[in-house]
N, C-alpha and C. Protein backbone atom coordinates (compact mmCIF):
# COMPACT_ATOMS: atom_id res chain seq x y z
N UNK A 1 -24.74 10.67 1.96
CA UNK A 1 -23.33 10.67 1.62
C UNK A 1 -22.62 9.69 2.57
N UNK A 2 -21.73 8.97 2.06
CA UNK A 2 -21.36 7.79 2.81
C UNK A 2 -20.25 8.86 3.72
N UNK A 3 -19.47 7.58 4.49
CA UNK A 3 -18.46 8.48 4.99
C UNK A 3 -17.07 8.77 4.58
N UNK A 4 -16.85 7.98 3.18
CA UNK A 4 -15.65 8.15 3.09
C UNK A 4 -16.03 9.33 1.80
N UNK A 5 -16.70 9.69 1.50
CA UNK A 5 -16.70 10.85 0.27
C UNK A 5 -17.32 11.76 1.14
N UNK A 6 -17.47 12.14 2.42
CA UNK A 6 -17.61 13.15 3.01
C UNK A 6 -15.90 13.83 3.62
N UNK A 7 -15.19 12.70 4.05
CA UNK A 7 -13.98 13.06 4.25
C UNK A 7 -13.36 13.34 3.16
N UNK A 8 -13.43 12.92 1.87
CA UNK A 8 -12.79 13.66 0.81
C UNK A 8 -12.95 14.65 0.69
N UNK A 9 -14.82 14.94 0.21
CA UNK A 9 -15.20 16.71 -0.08
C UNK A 9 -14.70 17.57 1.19
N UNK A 10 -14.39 17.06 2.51
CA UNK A 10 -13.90 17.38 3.49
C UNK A 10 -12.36 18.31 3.38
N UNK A 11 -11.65 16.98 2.91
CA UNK A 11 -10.29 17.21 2.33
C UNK A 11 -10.11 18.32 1.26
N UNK A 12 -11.17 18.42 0.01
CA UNK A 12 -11.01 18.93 -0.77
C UNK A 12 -11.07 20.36 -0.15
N UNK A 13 -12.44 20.67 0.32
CA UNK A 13 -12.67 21.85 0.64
C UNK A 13 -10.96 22.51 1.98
N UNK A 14 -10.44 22.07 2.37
CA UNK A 14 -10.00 22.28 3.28
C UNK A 14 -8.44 22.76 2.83
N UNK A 15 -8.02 21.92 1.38
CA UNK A 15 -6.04 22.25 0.87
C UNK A 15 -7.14 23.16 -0.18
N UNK A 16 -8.71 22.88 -0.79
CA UNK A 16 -8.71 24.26 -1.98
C UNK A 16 -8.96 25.99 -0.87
N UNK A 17 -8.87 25.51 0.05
CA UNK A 17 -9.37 27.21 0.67
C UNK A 17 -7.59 27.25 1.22
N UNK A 18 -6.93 26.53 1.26
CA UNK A 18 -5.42 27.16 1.75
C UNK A 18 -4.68 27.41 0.44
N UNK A 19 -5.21 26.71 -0.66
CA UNK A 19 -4.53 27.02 -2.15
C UNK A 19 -5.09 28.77 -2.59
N UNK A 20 -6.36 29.25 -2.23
CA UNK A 20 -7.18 30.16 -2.62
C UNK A 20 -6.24 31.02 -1.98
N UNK A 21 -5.53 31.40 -0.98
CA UNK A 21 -4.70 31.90 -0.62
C UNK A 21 -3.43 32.40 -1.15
N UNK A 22 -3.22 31.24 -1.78
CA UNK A 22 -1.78 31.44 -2.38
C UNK A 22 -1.11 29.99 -2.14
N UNK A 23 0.44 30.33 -2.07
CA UNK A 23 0.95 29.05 -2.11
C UNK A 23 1.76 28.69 -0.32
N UNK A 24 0.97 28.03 0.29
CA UNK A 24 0.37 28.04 1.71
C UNK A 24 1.87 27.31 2.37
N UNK A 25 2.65 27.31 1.75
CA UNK A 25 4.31 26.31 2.30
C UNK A 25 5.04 27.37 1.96
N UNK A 26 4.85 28.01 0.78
CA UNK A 26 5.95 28.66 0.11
C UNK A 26 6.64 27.86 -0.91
N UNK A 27 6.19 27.16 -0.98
CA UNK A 27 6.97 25.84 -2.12
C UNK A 27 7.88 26.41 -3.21
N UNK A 28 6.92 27.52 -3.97
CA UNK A 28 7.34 28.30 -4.84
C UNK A 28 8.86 28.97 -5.00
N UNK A 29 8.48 29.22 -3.63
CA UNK A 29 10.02 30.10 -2.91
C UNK A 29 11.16 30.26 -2.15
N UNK A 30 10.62 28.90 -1.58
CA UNK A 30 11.56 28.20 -0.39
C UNK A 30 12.63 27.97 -0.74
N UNK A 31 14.11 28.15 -0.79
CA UNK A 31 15.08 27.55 -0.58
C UNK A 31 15.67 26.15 -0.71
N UNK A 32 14.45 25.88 0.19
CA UNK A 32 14.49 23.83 0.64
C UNK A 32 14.09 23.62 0.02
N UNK A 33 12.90 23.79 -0.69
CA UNK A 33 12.27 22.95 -1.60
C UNK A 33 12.50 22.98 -3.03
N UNK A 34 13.28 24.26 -3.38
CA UNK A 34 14.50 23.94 -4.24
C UNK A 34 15.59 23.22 -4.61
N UNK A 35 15.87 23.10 -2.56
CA UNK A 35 17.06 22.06 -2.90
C UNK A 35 17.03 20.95 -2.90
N UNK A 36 15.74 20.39 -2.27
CA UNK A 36 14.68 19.38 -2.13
C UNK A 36 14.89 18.65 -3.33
N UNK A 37 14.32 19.56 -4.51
CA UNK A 37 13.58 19.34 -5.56
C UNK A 37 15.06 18.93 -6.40
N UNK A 38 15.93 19.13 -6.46
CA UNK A 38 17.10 19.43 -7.21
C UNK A 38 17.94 18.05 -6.93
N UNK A 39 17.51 17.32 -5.32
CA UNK A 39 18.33 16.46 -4.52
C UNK A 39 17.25 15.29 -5.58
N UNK A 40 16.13 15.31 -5.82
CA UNK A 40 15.38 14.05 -6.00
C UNK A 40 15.76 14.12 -7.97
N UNK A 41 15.74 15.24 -8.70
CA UNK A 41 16.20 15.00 -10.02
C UNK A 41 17.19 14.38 -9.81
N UNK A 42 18.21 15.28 -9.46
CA UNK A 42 19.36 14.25 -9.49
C UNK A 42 19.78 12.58 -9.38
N UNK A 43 18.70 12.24 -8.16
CA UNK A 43 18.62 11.27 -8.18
C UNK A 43 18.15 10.26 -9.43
N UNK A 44 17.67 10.82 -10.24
CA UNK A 44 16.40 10.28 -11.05
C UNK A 44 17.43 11.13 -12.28
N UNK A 45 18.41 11.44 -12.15
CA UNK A 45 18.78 12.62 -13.70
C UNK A 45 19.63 10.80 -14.96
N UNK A 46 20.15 11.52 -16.13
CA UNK A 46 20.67 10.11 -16.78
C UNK A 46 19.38 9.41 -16.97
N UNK A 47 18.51 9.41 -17.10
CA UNK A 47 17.35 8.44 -17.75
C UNK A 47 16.28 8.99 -17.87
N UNK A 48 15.67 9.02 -19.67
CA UNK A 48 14.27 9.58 -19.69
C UNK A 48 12.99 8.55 -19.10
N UNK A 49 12.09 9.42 -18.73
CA UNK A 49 10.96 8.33 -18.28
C UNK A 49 10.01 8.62 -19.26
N UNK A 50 8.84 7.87 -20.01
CA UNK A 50 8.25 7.90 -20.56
C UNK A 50 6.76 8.37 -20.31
N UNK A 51 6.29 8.03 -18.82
CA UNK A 51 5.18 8.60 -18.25
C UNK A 51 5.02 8.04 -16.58
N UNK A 52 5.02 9.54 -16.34
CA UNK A 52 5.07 10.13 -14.86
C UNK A 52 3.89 10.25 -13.92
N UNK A 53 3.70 9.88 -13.02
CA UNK A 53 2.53 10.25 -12.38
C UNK A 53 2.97 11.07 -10.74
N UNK A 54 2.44 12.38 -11.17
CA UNK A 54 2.84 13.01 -9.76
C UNK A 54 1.70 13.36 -8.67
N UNK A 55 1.63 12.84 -7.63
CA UNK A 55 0.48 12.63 -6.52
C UNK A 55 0.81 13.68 -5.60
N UNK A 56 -0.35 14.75 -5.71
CA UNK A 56 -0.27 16.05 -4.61
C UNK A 56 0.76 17.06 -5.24
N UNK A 57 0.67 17.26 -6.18
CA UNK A 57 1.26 18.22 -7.31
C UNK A 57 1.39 19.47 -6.69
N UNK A 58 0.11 20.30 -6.23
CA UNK A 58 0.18 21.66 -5.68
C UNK A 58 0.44 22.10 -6.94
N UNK A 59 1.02 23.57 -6.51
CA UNK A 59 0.93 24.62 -7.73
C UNK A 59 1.96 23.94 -8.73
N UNK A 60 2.24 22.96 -8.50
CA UNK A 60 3.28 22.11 -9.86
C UNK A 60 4.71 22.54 -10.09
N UNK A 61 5.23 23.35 -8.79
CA UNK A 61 6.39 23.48 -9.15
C UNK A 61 7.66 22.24 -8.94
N UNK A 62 7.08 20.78 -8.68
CA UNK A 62 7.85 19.69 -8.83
C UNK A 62 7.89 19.29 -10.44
N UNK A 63 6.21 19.41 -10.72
CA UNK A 63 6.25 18.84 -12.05
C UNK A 63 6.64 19.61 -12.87
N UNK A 64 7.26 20.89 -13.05
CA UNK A 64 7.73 21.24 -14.11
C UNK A 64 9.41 20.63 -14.10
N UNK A 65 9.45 20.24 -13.17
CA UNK A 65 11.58 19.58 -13.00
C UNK A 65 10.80 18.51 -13.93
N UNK A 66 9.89 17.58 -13.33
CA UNK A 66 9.43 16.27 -14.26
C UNK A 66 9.16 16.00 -15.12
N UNK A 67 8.70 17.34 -15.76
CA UNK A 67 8.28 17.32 -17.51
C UNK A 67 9.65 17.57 -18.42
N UNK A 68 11.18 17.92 -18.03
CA UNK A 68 11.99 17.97 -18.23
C UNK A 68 12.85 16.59 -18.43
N UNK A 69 12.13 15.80 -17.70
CA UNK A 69 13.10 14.29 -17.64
C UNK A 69 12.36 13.43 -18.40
N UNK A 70 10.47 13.67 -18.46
CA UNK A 70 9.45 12.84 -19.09
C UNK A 70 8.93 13.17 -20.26
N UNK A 71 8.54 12.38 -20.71
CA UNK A 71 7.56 12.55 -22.51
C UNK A 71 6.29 12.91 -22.10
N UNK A 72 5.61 12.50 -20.99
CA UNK A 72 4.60 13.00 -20.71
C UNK A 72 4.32 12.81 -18.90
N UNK A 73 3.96 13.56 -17.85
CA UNK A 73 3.14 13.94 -16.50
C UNK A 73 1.78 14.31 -16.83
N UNK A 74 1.28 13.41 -15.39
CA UNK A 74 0.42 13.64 -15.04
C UNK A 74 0.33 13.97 -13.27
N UNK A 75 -0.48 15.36 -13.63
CA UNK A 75 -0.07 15.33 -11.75
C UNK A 75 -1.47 15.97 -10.95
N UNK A 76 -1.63 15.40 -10.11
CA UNK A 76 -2.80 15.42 -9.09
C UNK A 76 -2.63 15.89 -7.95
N UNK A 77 -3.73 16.82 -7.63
CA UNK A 77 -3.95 17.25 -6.46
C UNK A 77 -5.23 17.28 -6.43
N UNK A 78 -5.89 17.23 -4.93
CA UNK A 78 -7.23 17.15 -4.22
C UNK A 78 -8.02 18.41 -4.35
N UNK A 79 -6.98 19.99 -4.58
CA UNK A 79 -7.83 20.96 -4.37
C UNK A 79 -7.36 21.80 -5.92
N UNK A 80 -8.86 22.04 -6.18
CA UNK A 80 -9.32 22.90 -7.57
C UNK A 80 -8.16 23.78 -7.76
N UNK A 81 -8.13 24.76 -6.55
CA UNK A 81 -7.37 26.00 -6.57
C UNK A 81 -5.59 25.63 -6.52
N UNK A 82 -5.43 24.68 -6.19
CA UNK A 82 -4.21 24.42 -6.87
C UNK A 82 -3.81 23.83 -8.23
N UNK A 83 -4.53 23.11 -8.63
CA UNK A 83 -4.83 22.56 -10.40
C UNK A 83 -4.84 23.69 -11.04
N UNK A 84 -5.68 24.85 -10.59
CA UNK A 84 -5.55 26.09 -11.38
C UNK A 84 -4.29 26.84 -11.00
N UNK A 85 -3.73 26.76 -10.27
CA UNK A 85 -2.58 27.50 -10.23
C UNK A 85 -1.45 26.86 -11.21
N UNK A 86 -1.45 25.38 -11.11
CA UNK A 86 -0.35 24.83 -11.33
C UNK A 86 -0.68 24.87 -13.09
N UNK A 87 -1.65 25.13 -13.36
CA UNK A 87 -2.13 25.31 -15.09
C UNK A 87 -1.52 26.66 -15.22
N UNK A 88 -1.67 27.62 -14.72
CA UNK A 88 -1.59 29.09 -15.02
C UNK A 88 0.36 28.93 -15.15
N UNK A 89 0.66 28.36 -14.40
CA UNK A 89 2.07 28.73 -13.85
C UNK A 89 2.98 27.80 -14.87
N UNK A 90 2.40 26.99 -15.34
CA UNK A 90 2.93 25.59 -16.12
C UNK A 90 2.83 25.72 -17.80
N UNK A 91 1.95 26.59 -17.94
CA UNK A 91 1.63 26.97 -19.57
C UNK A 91 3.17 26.89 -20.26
N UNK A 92 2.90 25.79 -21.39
CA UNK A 92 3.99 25.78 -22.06
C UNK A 92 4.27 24.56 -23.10
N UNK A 93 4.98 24.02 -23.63
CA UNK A 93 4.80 22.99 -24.69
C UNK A 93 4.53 21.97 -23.93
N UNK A 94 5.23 21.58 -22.58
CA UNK A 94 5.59 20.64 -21.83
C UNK A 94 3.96 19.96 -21.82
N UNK A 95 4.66 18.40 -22.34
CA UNK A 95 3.01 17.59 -22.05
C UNK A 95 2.66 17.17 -20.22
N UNK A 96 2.12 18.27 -20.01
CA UNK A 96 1.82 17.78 -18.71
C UNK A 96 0.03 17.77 -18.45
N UNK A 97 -0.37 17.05 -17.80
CA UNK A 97 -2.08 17.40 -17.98
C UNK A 97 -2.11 17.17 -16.15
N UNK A 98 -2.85 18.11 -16.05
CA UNK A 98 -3.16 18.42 -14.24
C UNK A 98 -4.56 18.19 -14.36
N UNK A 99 -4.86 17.28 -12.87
CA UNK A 99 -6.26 16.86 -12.78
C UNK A 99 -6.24 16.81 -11.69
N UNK A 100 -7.56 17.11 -11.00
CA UNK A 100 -8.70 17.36 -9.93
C UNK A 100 -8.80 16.01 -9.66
N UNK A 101 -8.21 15.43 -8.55
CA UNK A 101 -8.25 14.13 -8.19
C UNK A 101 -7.47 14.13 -6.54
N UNK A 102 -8.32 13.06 -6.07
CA UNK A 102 -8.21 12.36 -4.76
C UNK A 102 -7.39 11.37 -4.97
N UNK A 103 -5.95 11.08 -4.54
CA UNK A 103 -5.41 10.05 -4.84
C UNK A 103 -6.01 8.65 -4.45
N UNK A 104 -6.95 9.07 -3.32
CA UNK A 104 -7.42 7.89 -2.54
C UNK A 104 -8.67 6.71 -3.33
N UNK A 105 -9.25 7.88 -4.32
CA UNK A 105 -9.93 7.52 -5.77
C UNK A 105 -9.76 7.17 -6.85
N UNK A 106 -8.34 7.65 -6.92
CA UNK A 106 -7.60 8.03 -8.43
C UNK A 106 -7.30 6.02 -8.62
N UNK A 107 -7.38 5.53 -9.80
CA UNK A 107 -7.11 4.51 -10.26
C UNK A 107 -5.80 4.66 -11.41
N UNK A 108 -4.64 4.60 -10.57
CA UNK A 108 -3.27 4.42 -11.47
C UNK A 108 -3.74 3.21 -12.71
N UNK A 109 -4.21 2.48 -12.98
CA UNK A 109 -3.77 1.46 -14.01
C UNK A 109 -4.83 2.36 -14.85
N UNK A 110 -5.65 3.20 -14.60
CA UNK A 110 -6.35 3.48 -15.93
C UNK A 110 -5.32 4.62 -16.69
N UNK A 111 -4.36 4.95 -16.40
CA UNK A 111 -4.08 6.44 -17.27
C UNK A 111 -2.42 5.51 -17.74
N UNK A 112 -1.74 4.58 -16.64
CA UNK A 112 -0.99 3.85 -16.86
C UNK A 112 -0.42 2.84 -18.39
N UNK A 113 0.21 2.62 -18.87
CA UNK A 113 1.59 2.02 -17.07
C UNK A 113 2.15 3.33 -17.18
N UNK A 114 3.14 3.46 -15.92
CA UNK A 114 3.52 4.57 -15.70
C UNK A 114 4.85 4.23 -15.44
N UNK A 115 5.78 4.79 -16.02
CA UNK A 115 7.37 4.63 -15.49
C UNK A 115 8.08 5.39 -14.89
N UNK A 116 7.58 5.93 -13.81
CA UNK A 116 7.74 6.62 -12.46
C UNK A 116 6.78 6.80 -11.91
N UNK A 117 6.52 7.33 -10.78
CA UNK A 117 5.29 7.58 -9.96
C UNK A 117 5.63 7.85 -8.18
């Protein structure tokens, strides 16, 4: 195993055993990251985007604000156990597709173009 896909499976194993937990910030529940989240739509509110790419998604409670502004998200995170959360929690018409990805791997021009990111 070379060394840079040992530091990934590294990585992986390391945000999927704090996701297996639960939601390891509180993201879900925080306050801030409500208001966080509310400060960056806004910024971005008045214009649909056509396709989104969200990097380090977690349990996806950004990308559900994003599937609200977009025709279609895509959002990535490194660990399993958050892809599955953010599927469980996200069920709904909204075209969003969550994938098991290393951004450091992930090749934007293949799923692209993207009109946000």
């Amino acid at each position: 195993m070379i060394e840079r896909e040992r530091i990934s499976q590294h990585a992986r194993e390391f945000f999927d055993a704090l996701w297996c937990k639960g939601d390891p910030w509180d993201i879900e529940g925080a306050k801030l990251a409500r208001r966080e989240h509310d400060r960056m739509i806004a910024l971005l509110d008045g214009r649909r985007y056509g396709r989104v790419l969200e990097i380090g998604c977690g349990a996806g409670v950004f990308t559900r604000r994003l599937a609200t502004i977009a025709d279609a998200v895509v959002a990535l995170d490194i660990a399993p156990a958050a892809i599955e959360r953010a599927r469980a929690l996200n069920a709904g018409p909204a075209a969003v597709e969550f994938l098991v990805a290393n951004v450091m791997d992930y090749d934007p021009r293949i799923g692209g173009p993207w009109d946000l990111w």
